[in-house]
Protein backbone atom coordinates (compact mmCIF):
# COMPACT_ATOMS: atom_id res chain seq x y z
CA UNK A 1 -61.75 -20.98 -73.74
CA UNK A 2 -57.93 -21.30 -72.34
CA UNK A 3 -56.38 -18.73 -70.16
CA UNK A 4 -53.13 -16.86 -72.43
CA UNK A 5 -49.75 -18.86 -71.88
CA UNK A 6 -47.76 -17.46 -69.36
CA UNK A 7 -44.48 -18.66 -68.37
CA UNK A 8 -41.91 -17.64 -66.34
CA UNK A 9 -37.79 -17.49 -65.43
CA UNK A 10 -37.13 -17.44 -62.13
CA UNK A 11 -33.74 -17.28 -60.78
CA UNK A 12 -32.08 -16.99 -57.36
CA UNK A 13 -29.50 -14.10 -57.69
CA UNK A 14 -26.71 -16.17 -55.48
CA UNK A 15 -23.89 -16.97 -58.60
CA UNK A 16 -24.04 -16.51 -62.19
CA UNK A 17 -26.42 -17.63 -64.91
CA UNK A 18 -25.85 -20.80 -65.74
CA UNK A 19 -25.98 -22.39 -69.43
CA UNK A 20 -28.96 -24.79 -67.83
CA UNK A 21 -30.68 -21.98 -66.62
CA UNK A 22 -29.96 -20.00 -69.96
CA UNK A 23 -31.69 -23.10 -71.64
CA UNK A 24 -34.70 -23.10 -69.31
CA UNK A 25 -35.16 -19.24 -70.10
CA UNK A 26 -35.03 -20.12 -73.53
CA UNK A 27 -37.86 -22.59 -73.25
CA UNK A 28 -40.41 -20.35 -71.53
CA UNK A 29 -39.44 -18.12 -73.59
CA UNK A 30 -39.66 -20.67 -76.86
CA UNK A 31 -42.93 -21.61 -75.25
CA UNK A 32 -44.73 -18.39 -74.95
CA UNK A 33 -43.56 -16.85 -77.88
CA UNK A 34 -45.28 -20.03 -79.33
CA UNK A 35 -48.49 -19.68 -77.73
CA UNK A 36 -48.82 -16.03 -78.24
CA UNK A 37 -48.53 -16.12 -74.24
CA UNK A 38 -46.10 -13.52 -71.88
CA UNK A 39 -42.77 -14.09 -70.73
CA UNK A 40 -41.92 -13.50 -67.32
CA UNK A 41 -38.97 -13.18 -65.22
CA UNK A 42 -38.76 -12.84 -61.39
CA UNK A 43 -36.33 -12.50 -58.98
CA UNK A 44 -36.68 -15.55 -56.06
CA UNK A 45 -34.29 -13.28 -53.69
CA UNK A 46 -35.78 -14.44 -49.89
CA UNK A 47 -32.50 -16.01 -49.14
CA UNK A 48 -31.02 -12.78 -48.19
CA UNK A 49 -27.97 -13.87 -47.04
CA UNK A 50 -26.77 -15.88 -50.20
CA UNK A 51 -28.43 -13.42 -52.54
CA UNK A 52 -26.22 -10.72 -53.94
CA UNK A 53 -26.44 -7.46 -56.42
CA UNK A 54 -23.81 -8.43 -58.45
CA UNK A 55 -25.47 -12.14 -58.82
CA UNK A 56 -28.47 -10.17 -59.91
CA UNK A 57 -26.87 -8.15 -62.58
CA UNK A 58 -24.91 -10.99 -63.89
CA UNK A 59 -28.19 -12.71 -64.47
CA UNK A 60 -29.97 -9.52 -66.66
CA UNK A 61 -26.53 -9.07 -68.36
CA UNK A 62 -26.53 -12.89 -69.11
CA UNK A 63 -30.53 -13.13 -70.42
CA UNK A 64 -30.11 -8.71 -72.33
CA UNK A 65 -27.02 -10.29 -74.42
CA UNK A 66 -29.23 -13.76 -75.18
CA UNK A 67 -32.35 -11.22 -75.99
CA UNK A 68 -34.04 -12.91 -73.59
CA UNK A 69 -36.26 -10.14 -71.66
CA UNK A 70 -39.81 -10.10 -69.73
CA UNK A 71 -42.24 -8.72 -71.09
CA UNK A 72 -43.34 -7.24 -67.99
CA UNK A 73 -41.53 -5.60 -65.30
CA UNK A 74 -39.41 -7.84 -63.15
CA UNK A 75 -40.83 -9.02 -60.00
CA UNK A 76 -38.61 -9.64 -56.75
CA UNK A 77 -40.21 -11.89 -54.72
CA UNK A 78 -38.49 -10.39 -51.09
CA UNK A 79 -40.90 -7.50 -51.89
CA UNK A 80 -43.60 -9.60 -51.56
CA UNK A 81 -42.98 -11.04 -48.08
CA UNK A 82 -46.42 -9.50 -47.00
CA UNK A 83 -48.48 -11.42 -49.56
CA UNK A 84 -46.84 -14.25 -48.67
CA UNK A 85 -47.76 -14.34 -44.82
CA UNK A 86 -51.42 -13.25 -46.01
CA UNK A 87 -51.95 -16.75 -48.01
CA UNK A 88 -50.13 -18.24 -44.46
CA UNK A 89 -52.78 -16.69 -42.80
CA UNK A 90 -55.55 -17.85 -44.90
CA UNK A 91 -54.58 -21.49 -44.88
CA UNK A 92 -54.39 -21.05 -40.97
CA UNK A 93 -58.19 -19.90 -41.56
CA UNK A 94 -58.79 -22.61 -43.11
CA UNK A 95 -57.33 -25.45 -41.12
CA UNK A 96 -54.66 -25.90 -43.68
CA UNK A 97 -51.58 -25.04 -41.49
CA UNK A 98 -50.87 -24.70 -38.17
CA UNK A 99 -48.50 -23.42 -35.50
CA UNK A 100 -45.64 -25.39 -34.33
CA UNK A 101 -43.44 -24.87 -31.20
CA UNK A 102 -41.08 -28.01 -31.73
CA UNK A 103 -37.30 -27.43 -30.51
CA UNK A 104 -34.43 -28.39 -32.09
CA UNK A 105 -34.07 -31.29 -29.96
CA UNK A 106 -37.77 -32.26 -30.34
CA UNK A 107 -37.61 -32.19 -34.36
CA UNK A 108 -34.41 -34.36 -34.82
CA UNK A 109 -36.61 -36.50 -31.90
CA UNK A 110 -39.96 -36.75 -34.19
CA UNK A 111 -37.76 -37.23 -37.54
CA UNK A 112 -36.55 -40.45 -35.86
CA UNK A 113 -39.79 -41.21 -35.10
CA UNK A 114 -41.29 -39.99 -38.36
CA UNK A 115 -38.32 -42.50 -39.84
CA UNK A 116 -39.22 -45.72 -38.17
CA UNK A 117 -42.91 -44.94 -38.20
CA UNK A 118 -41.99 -44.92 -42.49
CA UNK A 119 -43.61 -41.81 -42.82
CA UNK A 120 -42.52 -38.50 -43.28
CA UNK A 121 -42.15 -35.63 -40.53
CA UNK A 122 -45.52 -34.74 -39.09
CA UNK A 123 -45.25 -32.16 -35.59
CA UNK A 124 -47.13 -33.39 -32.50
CA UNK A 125 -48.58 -29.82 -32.70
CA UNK A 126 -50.76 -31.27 -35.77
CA UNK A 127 -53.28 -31.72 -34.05
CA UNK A 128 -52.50 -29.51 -30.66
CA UNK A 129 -54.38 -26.05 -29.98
CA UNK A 130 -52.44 -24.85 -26.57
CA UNK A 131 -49.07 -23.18 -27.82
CA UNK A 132 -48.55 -19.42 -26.82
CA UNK A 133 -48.75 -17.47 -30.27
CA UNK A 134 -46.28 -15.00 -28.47
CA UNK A 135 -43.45 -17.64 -28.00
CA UNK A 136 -41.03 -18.60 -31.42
CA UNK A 137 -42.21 -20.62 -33.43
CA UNK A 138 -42.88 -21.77 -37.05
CA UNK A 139 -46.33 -22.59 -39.08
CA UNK A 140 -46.48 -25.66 -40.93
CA UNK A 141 -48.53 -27.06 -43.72
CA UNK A 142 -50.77 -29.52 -42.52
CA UNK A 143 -50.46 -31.77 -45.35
CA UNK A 144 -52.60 -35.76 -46.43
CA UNK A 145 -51.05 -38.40 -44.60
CA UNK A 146 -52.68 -41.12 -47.20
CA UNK A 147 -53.33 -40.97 -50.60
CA UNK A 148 -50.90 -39.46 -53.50
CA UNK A 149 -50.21 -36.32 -54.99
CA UNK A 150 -50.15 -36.79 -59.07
CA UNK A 151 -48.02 -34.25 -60.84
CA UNK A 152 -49.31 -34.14 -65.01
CA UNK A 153 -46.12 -33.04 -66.09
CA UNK A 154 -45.69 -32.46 -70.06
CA UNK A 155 -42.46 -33.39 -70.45
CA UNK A 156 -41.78 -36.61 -67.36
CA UNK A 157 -45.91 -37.90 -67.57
CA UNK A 158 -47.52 -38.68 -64.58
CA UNK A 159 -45.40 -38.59 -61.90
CA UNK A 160 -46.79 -39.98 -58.55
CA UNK A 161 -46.10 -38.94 -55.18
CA UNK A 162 -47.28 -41.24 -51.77
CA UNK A 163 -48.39 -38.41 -49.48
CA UNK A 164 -47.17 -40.29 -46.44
CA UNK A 165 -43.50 -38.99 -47.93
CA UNK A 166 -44.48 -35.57 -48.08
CA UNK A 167 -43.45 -33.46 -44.58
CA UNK A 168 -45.68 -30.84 -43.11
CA UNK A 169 -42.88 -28.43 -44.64
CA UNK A 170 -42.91 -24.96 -43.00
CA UNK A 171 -44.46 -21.71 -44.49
CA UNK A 172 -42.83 -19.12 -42.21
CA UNK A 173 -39.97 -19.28 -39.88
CA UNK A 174 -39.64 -18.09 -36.77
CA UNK A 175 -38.93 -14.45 -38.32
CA UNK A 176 -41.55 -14.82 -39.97
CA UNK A 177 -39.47 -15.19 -43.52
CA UNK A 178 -41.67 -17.16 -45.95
CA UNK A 179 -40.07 -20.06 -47.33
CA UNK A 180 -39.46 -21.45 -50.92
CA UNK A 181 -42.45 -23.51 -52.00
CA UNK A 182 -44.76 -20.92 -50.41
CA UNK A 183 -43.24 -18.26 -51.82
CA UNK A 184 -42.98 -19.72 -55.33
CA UNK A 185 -46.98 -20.61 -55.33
CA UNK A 186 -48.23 -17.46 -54.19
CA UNK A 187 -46.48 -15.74 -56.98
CA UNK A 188 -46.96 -17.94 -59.67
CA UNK A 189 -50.74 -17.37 -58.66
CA UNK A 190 -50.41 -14.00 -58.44
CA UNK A 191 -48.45 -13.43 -61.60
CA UNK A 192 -51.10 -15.66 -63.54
CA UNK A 193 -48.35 -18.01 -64.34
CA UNK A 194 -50.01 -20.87 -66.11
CA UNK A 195 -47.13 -23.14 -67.43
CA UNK A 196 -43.81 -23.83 -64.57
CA UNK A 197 -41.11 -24.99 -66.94
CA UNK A 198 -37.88 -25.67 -64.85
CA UNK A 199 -35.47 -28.10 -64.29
CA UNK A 200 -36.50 -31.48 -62.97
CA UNK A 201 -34.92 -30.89 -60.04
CA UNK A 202 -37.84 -29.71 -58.96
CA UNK A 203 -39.67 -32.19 -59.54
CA UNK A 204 -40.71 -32.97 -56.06
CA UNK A 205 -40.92 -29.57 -55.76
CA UNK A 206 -44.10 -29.75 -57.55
CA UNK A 207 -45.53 -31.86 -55.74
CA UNK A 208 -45.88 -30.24 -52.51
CA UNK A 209 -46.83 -26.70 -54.29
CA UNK A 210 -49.43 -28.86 -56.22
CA UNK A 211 -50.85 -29.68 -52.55
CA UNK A 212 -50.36 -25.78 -51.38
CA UNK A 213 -52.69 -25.14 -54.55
CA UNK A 214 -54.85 -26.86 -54.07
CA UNK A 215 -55.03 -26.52 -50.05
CA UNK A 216 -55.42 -22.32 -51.43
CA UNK A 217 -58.49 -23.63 -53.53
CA UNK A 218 -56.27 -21.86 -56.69
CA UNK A 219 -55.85 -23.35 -60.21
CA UNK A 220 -52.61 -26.03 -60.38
CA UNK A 221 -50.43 -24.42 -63.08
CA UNK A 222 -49.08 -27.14 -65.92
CA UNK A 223 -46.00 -28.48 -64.44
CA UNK A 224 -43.02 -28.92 -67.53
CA UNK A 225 -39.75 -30.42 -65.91
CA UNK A 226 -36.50 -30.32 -68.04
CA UNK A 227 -33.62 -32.75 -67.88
CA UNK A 228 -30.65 -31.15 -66.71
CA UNK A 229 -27.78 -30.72 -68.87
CA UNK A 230 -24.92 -32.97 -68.47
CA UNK A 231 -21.18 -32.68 -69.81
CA UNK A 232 -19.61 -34.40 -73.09
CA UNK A 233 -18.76 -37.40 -70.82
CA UNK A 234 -22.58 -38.17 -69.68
CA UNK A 235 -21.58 -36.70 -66.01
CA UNK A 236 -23.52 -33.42 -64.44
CA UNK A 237 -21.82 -30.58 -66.23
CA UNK A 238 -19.12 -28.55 -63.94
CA UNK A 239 -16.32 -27.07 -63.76
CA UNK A 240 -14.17 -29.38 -65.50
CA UNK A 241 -16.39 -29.66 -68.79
CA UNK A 242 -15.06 -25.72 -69.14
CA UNK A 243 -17.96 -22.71 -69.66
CA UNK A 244 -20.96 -22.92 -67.69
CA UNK A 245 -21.68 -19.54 -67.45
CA UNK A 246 -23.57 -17.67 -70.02
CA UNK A 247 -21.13 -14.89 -69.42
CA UNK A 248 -17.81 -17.51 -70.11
CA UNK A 249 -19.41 -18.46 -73.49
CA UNK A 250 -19.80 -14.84 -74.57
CA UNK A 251 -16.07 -14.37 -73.88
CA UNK A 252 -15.17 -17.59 -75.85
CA UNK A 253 -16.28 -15.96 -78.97
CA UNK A 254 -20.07 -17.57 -79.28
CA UNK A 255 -22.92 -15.09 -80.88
CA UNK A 256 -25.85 -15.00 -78.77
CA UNK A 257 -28.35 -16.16 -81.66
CA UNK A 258 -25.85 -19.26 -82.01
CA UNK A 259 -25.90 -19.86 -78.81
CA UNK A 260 -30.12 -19.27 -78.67
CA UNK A 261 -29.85 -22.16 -81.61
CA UNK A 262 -27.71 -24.80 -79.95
CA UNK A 263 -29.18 -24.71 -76.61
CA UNK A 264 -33.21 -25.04 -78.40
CA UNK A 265 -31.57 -28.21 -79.52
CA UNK A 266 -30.35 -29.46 -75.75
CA UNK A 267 -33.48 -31.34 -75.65
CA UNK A 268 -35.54 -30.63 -77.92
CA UNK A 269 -35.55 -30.87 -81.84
CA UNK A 270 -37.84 -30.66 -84.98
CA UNK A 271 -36.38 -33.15 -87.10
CA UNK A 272 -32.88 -33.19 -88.46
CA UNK A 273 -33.05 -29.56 -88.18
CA UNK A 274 -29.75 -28.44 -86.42
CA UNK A 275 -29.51 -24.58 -87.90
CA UNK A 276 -32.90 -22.67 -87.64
CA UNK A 277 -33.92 -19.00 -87.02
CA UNK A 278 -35.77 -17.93 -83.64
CA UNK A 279 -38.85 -17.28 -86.17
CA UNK A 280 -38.75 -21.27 -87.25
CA UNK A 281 -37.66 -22.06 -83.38
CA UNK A 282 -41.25 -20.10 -82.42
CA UNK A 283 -43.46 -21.56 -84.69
CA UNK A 284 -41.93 -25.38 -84.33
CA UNK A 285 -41.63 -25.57 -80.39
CA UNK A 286 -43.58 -27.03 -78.12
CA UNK A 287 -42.71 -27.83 -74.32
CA UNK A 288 -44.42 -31.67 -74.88
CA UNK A 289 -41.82 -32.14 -77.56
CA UNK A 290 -38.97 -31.82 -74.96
CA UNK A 291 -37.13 -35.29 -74.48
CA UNK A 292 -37.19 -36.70 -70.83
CA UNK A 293 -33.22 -37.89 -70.96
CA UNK A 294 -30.42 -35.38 -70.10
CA UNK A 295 -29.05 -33.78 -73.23
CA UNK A 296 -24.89 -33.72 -73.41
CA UNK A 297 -23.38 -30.26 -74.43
CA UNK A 298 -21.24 -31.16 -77.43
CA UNK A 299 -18.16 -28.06 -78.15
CA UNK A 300 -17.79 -29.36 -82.27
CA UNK A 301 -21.61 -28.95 -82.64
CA UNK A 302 -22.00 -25.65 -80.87
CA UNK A 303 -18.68 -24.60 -82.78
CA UNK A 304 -20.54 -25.57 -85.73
CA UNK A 305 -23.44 -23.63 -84.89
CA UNK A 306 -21.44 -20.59 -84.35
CA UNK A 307 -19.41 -20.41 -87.32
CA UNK A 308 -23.01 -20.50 -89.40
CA UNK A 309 -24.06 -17.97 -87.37
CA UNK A 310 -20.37 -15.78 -87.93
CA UNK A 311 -21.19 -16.34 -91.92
CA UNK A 312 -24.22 -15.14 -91.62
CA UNK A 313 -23.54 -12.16 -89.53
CA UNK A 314 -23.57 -8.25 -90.44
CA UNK A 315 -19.85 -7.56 -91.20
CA UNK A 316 -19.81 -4.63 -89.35
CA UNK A 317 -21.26 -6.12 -86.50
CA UNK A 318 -18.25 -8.49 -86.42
CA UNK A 319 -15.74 -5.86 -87.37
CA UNK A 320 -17.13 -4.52 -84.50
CA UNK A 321 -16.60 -6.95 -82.14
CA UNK A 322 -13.06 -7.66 -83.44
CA UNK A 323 -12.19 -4.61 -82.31
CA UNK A 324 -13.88 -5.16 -78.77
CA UNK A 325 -11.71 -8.05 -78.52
CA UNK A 326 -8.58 -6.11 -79.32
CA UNK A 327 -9.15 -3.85 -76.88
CA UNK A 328 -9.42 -5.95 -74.59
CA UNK A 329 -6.39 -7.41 -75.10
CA UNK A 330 -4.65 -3.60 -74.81
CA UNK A 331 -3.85 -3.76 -78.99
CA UNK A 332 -6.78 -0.89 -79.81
CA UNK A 333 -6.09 -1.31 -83.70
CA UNK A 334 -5.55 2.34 -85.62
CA UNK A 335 -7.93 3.63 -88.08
CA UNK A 336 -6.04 2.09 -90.45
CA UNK A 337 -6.25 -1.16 -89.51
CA UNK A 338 -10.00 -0.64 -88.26
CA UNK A 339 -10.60 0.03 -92.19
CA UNK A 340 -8.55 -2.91 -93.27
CA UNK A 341 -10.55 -5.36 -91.36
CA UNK A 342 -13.97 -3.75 -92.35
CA UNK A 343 -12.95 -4.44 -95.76
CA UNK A 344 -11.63 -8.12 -95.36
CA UNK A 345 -14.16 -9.40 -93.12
CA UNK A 346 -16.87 -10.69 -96.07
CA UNK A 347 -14.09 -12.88 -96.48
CA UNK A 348 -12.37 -13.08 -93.14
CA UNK A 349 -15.34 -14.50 -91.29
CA UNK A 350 -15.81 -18.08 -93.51
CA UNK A 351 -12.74 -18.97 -91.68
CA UNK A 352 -13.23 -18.58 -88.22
CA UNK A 353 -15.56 -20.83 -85.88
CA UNK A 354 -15.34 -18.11 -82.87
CA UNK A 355 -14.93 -14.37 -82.37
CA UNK A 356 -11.35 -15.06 -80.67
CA UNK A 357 -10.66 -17.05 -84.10
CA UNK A 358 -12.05 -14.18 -86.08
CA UNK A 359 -9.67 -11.85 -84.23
CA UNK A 360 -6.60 -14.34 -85.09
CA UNK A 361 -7.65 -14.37 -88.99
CA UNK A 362 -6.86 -10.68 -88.74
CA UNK A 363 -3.84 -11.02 -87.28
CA UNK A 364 -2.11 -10.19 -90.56
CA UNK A 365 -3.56 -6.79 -90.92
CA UNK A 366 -2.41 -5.49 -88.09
CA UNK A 367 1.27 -6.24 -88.22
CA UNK A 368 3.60 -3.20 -88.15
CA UNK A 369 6.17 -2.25 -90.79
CA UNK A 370 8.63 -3.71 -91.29
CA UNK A 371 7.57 -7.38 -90.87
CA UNK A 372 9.50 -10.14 -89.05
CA UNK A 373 10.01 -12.41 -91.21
CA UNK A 374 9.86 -16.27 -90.18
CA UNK A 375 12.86 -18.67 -91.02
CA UNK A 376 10.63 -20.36 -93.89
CA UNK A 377 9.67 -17.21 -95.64
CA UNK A 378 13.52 -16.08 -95.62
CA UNK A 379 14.65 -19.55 -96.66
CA UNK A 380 12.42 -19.27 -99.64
CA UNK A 381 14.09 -15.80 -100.63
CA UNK A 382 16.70 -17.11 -103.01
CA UNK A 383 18.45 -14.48 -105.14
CA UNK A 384 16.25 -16.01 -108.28
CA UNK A 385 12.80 -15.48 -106.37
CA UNK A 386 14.04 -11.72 -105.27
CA UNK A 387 14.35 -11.04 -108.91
CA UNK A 388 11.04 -12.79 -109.79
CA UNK A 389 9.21 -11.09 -106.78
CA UNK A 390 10.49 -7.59 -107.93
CA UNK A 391 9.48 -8.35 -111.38
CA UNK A 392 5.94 -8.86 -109.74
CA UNK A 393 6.13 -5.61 -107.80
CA UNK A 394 6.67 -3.76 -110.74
CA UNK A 395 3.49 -4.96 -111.82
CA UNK A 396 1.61 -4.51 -108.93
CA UNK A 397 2.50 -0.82 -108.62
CA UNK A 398 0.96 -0.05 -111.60
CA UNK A 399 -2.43 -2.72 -111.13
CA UNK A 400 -5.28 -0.44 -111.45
CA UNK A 401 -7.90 -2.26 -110.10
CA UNK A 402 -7.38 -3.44 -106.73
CA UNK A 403 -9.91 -6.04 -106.00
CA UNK A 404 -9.40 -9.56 -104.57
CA UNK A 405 -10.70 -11.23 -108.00
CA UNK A 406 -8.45 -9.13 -110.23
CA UNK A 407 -5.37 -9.62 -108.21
CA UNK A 408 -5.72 -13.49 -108.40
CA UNK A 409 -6.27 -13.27 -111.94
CA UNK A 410 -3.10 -11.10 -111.94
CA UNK A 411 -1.15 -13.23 -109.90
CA UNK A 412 -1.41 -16.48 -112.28
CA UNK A 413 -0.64 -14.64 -115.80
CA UNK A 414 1.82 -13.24 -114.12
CA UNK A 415 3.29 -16.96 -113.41
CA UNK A 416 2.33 -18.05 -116.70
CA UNK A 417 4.26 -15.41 -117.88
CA UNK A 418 7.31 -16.40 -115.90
CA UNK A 419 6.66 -19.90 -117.41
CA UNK A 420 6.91 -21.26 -113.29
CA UNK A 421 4.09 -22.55 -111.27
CA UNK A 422 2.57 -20.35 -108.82
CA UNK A 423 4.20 -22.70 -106.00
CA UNK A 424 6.98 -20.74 -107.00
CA UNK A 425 5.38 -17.28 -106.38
CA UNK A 426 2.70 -18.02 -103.84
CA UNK A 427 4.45 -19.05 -101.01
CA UNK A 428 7.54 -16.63 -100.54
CA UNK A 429 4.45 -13.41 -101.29
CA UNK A 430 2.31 -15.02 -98.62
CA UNK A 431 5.44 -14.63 -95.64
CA UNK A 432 6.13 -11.48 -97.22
CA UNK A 433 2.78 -10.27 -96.81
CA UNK A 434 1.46 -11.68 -93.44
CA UNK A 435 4.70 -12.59 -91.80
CA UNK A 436 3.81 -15.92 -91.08
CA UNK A 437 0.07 -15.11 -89.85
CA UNK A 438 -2.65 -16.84 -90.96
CA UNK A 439 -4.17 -14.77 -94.22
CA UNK A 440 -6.93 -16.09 -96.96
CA UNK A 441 -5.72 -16.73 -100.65
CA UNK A 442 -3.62 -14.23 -101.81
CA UNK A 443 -5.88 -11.94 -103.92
CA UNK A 444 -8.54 -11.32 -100.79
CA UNK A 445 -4.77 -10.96 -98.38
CA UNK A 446 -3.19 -8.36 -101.18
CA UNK A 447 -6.81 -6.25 -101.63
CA UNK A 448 -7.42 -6.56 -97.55
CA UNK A 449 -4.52 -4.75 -96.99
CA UNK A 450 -4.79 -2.44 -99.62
CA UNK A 451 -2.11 -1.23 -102.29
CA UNK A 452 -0.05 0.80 -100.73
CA UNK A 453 0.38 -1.12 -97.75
CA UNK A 454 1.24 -4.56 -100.16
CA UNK A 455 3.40 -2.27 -101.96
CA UNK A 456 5.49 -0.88 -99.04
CA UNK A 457 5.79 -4.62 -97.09
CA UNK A 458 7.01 -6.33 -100.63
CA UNK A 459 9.38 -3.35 -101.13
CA UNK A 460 10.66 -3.82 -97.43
CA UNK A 461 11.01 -7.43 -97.71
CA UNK A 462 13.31 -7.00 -101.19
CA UNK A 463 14.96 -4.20 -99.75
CA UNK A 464 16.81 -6.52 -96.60
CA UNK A 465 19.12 -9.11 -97.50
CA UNK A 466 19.90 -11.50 -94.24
């Protein structure tokens, strides 16, 4: 019987989270939820010099707001220095590494040498016994020098590696710091970490941790490497192709379940599927499925994805986050206006593709009495349409029922009545009303902002004369 599926996220806290490494979360995560397995996350902090607090929190804050969490506590692998040099010191044991005393003059001298020799770095201390323990020095992994290293990998194949290429790389420095690769293997051991999905620029990573498992006598996890993400234009995504943080893309206005949805589909698909839950994301992914050629992030599609995502969301939720924005922005809306877009935004959110959008859709709601009007709204307020817009007031003032529905219904026998088209009503009520701001059809506009509040801004436009 199979060990449980556990995968794992592991990040080094020196910058932000980045939408790639967002999308490789989101695959362990896809994966394990898939399996039944655990979800891990762990901290790969040993570079203490390039790894920073803040870098950490930006990466929980990044994974909390994509609901991407561990299911077990997080672990930080500088804690774990000790364990590391005790899996040095048993491959020293067993013949697998040894102690090197090379110089900075003498390892530039036996990379030459290494070079022309068409081989990769191997110490003269290989195979050397006399070196004084007490003096600096490094321990090295005393890797094959024939012979290749095959990685199984579920997503690239095979994947062969000559062993004559692969360097005695160090396990400790001369502080005694551990380095990556060790590092990475004795926790992933440790942690029972049974599928390594990452990006495949670690592919030749996995090679030489394949040989430190092995060298350990330990299990070789399944080794899953994921095409990086490139920009719209085919090139590496950077700073040019806009938002690579996860962070950037909340601020742009993109829900975290879109955003969950669009980067499953960097990738990986199930069909024409492009808008599934994380329930139909669970039970359709699997890490083999994942293409081996660099998906392109596409803005239209993930706009796409978001606006399903804003139609589908609880309108409070977005109210709420409306508001968030506005604050933001230093225009805190008043009750008032908090109540006026809780009541328009069943309607207010088929229009808007982003948060920032959503925000903009309400625009009209929170404009302050009296209105500004724009020069096309008071060019269209000709002596005959003040006459026929008061006419309309009077009959607004004594509407009953204030719903969107009824008011359109109201609004077009009230043209028919006037024996004019409602070309002739519409458009002159819509600049009164939302002073040139973008607003939905005039029945949802009149019942967002409620009677009195129509009332007052028709009776304010009617009551100035330019």
């Amino acid at each position: 019987m199979s060990s449980p599926v556990v995968t794992r996220f592991a990040p080094s806290p020196t910058g932000y989270l980045h939408i790639g490494g967002a999308r490789t979360a989101l695959f362990n995560w896809l994966y394990a939820r898939h399996t039944g397995g655990t979800f891990l996350v762990r901290i790969e902090d040993t570079d203490r010099e390039r790894s920073t607090q803040a870098a950490v929190d930006a990466i929980f804050e990044g994974l909390d707001w994509l609901g991407l969490t561990s299911d077990a506590p997080v672990i930080y692998q500088a804690s774990r220095a000790d364990r590391h040099r005790e899996a040095v010191q048993q491959l020293l044991d067993a013949g697998r590494a040894y102690r090197c005393w090379m110089g900075a003059d003498e390892l530039e001298a036996a990379r030459e040498a290494a070079r022309a020799a068409g081989h990769a770095l191997r110490s003269p201390w290989r195979d050397r016994a006399d070196g004084d323990p007490a003096q600096p020095h490094v321990i090295r992994f005393r890797g094959p020098v024939d012979g290749e290293t095959v990685v199984a990998d579920l997503v690239q194949g095979d994947v062969r590696f000559a062993n004559k290429d692969l360097d005695d790389l160090v396990l400790l420095r001369s502080d005694g710091a551990p380095t990556y690769n060790l590092a990475v293997v004795v926790d992933d051991h440790d942690m029972g970490v049974t599928h390594v999905i990452r990006g495949d620029d670690h592919l030749n990573n996995a090679a030489r941790q394949s040989l430190i498992y092995s060298a350990l006598d330990w299990a070789v996890p399944a080794f899953a490497h994921i095409p990086l993400i490139h920009g719209p234009d085919g090139a590496k995504l950077s700073k040019r192709h806009g938002a690579q943080a996860v962070g950037d893309f909340a601020e742009l206005g993109y829900l975290p379940e879109a955003l969950r949805n669009y980067l499953a589909r960097l990738g990986w698909s199930h069909g024409d599927d492009e808008i599934f839950s994380d329930a139909q994301a669970i039970a359709w992914f699997d890490i083999a499925d994942v293409n081996k050629g660099a998906a392109r992030l596409d803005w239209d599609k993930l706009a796409h994805v978001n606006a399903h995502y804003i139609r589908a969301a609880d309108d409070d939720r977005l109210a709420g986050l409306v508001e968030g924005v506005l604050q933001a922005r230093d225009q805190a809306p008043t009750p008032k206006q908090t109540a006026r877009i809780a009541a328009a935004m069943p309607f207010l959110k088929d229009r808007a593709k982003t948060i920032p959008e959503l925000v903009d859709q309400c625009a009209f709601l929170l404009k302050t009495r009296p209105l500004a009007l724009d020069d096309k709204t008071r060019g269209l307020l000709t002596d005959e349409t003040r006459d026929r817009l008061g006419r309309l007031l009077s009959q607004l003032e004594t509407q009953a029922d204030w719903d969107a529905a009824t008011l359109e219904a109201a609004l077009k026998a009230f043209a028919e009545a006037e024996g004019v088209g409602f070309g002739k009503i519409g458009p002159p009520l819509r600049g009164i009303l939302t002073g040139g701001a973008p607003a939905p059809d005039l029945g949802k506009t009149l019942s967002a902002l409620t009677k009195a509040e129509s009332v007052a801004r028709i009776q304010d436009a009617l009551s100035h004369r330019s």
